[in-house]
Protein backbone atom coordinates (compact mmCIF):
# COMPACT_ATOMS: atom_id res chain seq x y z
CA UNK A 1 0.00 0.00 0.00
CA UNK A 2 2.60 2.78 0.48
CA UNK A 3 4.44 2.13 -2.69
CA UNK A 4 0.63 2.78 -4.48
CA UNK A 5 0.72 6.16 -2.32
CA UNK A 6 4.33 7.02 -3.42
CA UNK A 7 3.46 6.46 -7.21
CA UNK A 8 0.46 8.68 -6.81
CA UNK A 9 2.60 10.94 -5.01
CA UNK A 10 4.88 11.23 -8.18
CA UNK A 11 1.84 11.92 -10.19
CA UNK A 12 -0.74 13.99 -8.41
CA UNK A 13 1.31 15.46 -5.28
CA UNK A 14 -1.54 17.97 -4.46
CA UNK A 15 -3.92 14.93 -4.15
CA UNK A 16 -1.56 13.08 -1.90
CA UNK A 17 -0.87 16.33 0.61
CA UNK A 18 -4.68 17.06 0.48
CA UNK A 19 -5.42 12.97 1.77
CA UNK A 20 -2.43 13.14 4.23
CA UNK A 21 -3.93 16.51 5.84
CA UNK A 22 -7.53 15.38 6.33
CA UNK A 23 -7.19 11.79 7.01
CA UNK A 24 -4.17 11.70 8.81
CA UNK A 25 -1.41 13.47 10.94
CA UNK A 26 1.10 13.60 8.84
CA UNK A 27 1.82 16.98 8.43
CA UNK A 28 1.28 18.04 12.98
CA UNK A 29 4.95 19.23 13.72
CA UNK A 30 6.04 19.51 10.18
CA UNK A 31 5.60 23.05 9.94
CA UNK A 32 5.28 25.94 12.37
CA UNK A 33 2.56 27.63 10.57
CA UNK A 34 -0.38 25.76 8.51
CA UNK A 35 0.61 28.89 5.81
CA UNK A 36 3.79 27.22 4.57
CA UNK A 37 1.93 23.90 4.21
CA UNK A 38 -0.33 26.23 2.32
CA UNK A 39 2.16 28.06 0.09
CA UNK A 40 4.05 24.64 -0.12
CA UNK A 41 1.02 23.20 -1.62
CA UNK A 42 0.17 25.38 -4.19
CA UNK A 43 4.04 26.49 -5.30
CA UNK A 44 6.49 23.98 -4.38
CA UNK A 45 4.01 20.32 -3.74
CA UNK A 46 7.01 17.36 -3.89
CA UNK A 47 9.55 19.55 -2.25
CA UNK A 48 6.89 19.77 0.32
CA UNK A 49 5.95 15.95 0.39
CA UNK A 50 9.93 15.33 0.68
CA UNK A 51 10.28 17.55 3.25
CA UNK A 52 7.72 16.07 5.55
CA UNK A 53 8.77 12.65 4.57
CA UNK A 54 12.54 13.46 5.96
CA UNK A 55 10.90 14.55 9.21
CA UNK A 56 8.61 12.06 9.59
CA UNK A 57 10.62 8.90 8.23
CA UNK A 58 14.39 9.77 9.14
CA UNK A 59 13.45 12.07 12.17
CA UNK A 60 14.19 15.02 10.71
CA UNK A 61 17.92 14.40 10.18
CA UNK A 62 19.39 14.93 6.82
CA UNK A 63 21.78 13.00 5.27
CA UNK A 64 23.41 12.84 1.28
CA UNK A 65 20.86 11.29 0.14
CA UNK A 66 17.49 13.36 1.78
CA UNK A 67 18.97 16.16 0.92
CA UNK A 68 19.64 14.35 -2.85
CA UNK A 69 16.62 13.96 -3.43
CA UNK A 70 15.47 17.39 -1.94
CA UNK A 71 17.19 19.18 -4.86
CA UNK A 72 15.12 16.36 -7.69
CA UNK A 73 12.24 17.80 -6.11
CA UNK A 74 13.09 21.43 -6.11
CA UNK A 75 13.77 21.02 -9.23
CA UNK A 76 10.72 18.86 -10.77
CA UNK A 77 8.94 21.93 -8.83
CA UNK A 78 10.81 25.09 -10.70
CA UNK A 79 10.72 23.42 -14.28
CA UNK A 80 7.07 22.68 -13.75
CA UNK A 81 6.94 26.54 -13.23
CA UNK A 82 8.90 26.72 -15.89
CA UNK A 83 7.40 24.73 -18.29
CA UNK A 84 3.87 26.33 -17.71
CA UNK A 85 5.72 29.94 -18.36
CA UNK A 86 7.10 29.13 -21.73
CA UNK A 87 3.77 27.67 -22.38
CA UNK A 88 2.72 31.57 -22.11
């Protein structure tokens, strides 16, 4: 079941942080402020999923590889920006 959620994850991230937030926990302690979860969802979505994942999975403590795959998901979130602006 959670490699179906992490392959929806990859596809739909929005979908996956809205689910987490109302059916689950996931997300109490992430941030200090329900705004960045917010502003996270809208502008930056797997950087946020990754970011929670790293806190809730490894504690919070980031190694080579968390913070690896932080940067993939910065940028899958800029060239989706990116994309949509050359789009016009």
């Amino acid at each position: 079941m959670p490699f179906i959620a992490i392959l929806i994850g990859l596809l739909l991230p929005r979908l996956v942080i809205s689910i987490l937030w109302l059916f689950s926990d996931w997300f109490n302690g992430v941030f200090e402020h329900w705004a960045v979860l917010l502003l996270g969802f809208f502008f930056l979505p797997y950087t946020t999923l990754w970011y929670s994942a790293v806190t809730n999975w490894y504690g919070g403590t980031w190694g080579f590889w968390q913070v690896a795959i932080m940067v993939l998901a910065i940028v899958a979130d800029l060239s989706s920006h990116m994309k949509n602006k050359l789009r016009g």
